[in-house]
Structures are given as structure tokens and as C-alpha cells.
N, C-alpha and C. Protein backbone atom coordinates (compact mmCIF):
# COMPACT_ATOMS: atom_id res chain seq x y z
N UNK A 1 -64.24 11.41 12.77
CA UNK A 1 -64.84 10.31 13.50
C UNK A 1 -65.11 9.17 12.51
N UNK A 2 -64.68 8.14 12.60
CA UNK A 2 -65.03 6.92 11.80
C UNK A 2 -66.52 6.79 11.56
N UNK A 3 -66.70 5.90 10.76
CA UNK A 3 -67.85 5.15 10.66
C UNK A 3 -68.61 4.23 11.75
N UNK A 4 -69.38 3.78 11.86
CA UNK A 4 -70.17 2.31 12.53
C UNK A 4 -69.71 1.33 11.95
N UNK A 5 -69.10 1.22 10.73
CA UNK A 5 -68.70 -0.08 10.02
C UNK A 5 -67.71 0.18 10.33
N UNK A 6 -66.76 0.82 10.19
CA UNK A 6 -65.31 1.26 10.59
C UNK A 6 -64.97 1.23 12.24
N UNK A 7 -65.68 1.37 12.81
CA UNK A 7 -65.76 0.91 14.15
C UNK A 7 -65.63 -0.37 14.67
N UNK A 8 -66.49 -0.65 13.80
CA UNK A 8 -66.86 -2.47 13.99
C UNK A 8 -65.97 -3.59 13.90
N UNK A 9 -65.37 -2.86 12.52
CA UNK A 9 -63.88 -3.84 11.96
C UNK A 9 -62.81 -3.20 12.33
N UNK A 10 -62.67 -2.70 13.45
CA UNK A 10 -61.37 -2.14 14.17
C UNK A 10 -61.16 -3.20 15.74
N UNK A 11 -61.80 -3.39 15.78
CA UNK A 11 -62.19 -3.92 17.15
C UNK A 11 -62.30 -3.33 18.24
N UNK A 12 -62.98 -1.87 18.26
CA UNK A 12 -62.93 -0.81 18.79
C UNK A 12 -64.39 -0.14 19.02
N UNK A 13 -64.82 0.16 20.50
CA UNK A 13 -66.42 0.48 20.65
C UNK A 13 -66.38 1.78 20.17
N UNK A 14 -67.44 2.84 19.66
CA UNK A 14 -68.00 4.08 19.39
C UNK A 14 -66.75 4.75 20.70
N UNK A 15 -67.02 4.23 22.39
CA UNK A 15 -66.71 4.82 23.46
C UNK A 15 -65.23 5.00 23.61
N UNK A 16 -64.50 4.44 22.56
CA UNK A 16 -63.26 4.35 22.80
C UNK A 16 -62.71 5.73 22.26
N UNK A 17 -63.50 6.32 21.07
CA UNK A 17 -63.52 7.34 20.47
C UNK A 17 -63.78 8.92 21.04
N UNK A 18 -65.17 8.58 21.90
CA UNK A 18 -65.38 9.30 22.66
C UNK A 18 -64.96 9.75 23.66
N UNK A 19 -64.11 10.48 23.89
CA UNK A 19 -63.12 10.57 25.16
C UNK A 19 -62.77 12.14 25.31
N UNK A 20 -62.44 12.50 26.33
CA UNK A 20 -61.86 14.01 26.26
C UNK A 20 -60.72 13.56 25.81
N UNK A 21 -60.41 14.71 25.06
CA UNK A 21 -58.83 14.98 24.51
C UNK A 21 -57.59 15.09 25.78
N UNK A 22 -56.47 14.51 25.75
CA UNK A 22 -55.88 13.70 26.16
C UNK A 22 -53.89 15.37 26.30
N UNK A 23 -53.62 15.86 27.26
CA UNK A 23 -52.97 16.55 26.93
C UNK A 23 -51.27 15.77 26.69
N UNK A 24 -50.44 15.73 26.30
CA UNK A 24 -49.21 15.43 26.41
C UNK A 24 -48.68 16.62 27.03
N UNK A 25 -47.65 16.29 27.78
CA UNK A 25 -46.01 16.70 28.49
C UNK A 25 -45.26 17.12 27.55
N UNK A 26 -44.52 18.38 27.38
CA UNK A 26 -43.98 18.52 26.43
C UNK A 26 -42.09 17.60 26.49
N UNK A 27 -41.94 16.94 27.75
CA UNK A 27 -41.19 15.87 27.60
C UNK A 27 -41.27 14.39 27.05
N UNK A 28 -42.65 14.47 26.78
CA UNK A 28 -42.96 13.04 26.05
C UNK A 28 -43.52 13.41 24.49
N UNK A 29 -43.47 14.68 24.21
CA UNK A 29 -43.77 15.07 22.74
C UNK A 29 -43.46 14.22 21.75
N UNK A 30 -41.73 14.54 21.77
CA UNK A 30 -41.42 13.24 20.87
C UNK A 30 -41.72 12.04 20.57
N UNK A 31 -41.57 11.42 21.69
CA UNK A 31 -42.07 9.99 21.58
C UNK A 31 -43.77 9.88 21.31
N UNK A 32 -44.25 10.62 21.61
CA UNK A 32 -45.77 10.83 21.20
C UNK A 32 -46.11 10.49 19.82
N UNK A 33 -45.23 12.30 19.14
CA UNK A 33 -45.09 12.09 17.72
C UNK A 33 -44.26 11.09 16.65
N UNK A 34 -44.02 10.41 17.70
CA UNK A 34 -43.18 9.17 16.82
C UNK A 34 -44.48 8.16 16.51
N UNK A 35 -44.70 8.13 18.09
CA UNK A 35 -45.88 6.86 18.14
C UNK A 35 -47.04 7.08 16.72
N UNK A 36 -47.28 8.37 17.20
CA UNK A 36 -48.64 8.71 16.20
C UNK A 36 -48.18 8.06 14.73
N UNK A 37 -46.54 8.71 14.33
CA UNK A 37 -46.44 8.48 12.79
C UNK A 37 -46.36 6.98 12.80
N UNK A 38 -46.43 6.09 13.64
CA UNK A 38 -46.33 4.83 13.75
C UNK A 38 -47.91 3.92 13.51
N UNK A 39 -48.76 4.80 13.45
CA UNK A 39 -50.19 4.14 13.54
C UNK A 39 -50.68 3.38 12.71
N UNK A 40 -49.91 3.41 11.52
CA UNK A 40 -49.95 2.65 10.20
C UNK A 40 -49.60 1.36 10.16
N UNK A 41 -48.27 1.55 11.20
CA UNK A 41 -47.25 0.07 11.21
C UNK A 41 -47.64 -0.61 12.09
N UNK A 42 -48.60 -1.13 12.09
CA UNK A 42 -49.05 -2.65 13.10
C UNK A 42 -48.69 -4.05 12.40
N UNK A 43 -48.04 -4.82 13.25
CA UNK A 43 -47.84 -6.37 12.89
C UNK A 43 -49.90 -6.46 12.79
N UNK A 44 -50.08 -7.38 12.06
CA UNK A 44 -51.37 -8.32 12.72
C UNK A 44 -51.39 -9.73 12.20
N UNK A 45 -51.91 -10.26 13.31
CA UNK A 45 -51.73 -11.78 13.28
C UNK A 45 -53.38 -11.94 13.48
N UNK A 46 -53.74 -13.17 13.41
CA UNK A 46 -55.20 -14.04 13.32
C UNK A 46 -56.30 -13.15 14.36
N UNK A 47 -55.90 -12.58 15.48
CA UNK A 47 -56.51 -11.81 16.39
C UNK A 47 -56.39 -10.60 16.27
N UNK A 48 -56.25 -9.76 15.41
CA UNK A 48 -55.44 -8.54 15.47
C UNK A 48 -54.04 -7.94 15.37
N UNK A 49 -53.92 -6.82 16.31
CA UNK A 49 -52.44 -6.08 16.21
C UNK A 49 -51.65 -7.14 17.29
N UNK A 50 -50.26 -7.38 16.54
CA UNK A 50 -49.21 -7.94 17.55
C UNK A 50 -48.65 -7.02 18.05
N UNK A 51 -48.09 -5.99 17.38
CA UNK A 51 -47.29 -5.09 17.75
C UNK A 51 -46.91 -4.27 16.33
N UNK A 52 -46.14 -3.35 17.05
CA UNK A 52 -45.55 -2.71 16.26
C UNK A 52 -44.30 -2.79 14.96
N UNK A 53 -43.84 -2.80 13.82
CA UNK A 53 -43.49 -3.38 13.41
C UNK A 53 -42.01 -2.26 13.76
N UNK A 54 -41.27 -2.99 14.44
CA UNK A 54 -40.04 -2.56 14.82
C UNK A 54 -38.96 -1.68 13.39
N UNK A 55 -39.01 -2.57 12.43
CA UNK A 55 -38.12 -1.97 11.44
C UNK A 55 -38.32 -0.84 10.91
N UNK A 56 -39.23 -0.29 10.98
CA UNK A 56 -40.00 0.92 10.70
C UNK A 56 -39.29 1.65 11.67
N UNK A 57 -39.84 1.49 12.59
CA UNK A 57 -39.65 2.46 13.90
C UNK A 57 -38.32 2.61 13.98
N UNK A 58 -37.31 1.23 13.88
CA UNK A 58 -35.43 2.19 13.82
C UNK A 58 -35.47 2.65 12.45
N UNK A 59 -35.84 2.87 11.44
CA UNK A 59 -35.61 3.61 10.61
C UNK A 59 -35.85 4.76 10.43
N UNK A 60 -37.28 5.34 11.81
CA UNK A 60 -37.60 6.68 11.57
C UNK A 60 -36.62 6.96 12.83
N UNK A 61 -36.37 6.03 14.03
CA UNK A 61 -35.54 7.15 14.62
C UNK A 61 -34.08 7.16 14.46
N UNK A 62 -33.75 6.74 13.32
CA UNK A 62 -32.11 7.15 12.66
C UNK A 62 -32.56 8.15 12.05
N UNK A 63 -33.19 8.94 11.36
CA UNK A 63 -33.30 10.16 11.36
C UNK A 63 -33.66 11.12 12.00
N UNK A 64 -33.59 10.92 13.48
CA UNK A 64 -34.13 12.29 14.21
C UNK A 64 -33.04 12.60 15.11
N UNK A 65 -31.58 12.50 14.80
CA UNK A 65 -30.05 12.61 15.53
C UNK A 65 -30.58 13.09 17.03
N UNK A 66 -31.06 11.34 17.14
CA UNK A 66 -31.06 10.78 18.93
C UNK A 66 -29.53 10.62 19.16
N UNK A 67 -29.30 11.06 20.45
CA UNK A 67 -28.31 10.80 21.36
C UNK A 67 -28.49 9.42 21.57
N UNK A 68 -27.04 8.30 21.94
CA UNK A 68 -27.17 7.05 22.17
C UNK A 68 -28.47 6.91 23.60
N UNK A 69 -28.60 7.91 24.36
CA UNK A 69 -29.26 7.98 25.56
C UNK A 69 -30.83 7.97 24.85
N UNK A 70 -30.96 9.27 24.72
CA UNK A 70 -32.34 9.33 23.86
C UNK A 70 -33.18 8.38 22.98
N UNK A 71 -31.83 7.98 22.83
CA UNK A 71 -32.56 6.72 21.61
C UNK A 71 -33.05 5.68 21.96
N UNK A 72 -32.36 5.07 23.67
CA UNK A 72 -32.58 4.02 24.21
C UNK A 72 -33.63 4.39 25.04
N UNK A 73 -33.79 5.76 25.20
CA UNK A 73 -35.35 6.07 26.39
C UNK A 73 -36.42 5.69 25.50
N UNK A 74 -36.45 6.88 24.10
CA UNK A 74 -37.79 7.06 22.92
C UNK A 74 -37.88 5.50 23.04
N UNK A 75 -37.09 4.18 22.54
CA UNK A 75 -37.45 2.99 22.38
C UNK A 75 -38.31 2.35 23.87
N UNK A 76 -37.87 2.56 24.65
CA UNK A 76 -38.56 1.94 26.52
C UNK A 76 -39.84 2.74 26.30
N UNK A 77 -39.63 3.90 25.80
CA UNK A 77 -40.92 4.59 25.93
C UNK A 77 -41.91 4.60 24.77
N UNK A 78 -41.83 4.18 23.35
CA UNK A 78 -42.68 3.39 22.75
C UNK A 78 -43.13 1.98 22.65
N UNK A 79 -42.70 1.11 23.70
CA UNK A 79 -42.46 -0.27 23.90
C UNK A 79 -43.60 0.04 25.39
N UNK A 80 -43.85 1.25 25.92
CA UNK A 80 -44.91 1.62 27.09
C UNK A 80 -46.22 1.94 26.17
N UNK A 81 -46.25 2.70 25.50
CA UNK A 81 -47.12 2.99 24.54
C UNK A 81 -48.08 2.49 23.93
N UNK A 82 -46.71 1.03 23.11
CA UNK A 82 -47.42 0.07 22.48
C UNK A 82 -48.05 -0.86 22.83
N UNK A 83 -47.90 -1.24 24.25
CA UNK A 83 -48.37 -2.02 25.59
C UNK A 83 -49.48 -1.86 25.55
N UNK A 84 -49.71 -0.55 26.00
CA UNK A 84 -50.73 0.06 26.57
C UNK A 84 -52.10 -0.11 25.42
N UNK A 85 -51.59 0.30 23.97
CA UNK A 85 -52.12 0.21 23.20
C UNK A 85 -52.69 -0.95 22.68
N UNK A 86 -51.91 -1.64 22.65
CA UNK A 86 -52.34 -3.61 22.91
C UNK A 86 -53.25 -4.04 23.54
N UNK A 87 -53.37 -3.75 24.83
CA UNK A 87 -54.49 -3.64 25.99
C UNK A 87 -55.40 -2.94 25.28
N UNK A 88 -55.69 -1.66 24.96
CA UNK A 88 -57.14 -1.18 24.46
C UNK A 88 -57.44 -1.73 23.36
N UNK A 89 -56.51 -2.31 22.41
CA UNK A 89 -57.35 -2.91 21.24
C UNK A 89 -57.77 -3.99 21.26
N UNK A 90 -57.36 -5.00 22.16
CA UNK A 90 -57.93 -6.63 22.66
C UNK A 90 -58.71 -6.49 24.04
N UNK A 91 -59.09 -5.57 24.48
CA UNK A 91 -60.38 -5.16 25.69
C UNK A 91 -61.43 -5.65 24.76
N UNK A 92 -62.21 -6.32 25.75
CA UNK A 92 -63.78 -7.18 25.12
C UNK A 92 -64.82 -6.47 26.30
């Protein structure tokens, strides 16, 4: 669990933390565990996170021998993710 100061300079309430644990689909595993190893790689601009920093992300999934199919879902489906994620970190 973070800090109160670490809280503070995240732009993130105590409540955001507090949450029941959250189960994944074992069809969205992957892309889950992509996202997670992705938590590091945030663009940020004057307000925070822009996004994700894309070059990262095709570089980890050229190593996980995606199918041309797979590769184009995992991407739609961390581009849902990161959305989503966008939204909870700029909520006031």
C-alpha cells in the first residue's frame, strides 16, 4: 500500500486503492499481463499520464510469437485498458 504522500503525488485518492481485488478471464490474461508490465511506461505531459508509450509496448509484444491476429486483438485490447486507465487517473 503506498504512502499518503505517495498517494497525493499520484493523483490518486487512498479509495482508489481500496477496492476488492479484481478477478481476470483467463482469455484476457495476456493482455492483462502485458498491461501490468507496462505500468512503468507512461507518456506524461503538464497534467499527468498521456498514454502509454507505444514503443515499448511493440517491443515487448515482438517477443511473445503473437499470431498476425493476436497481435492486432492484444493491441485493441490494451488501447481499452489504457482508456480506461486514463479516466481513473484524471477523475477529480
Amino acid at each position: 500500500m503506498p504512502t499518503a504522500e505517495e498517494i497525493e503525488q499520484s493523483g490518486f485518492a487512498l479509495e482508489d486503492f481500496a477496492s476488492d481485488p479484481v478477478d481476470v478471464l483467463p482469455d484476457n490474461e495476456p493482455v492483462f499481463l502485458l498491461f501490468e508490465e507496462m505500468a512503468t511506461q507512461w507518456r506524461m505531459g503538464m497534467n499527468g499520464p498521456t498514454g502509454l508509450d507505444y514503443n515499448v509496448m511493440y517491443h515487448k509484444m515482438s517477443r511473445m510469437s503473437l499470431s498476425d491476429e493476436n497481435y492486432r486483438l492484444m493491441e485493441l485490447d490494451i488501447r481499452v485498458l489504457e482508456s480506461h486507465a486514463l479516466a481513473a487517473m484524471h477523475r477529480k
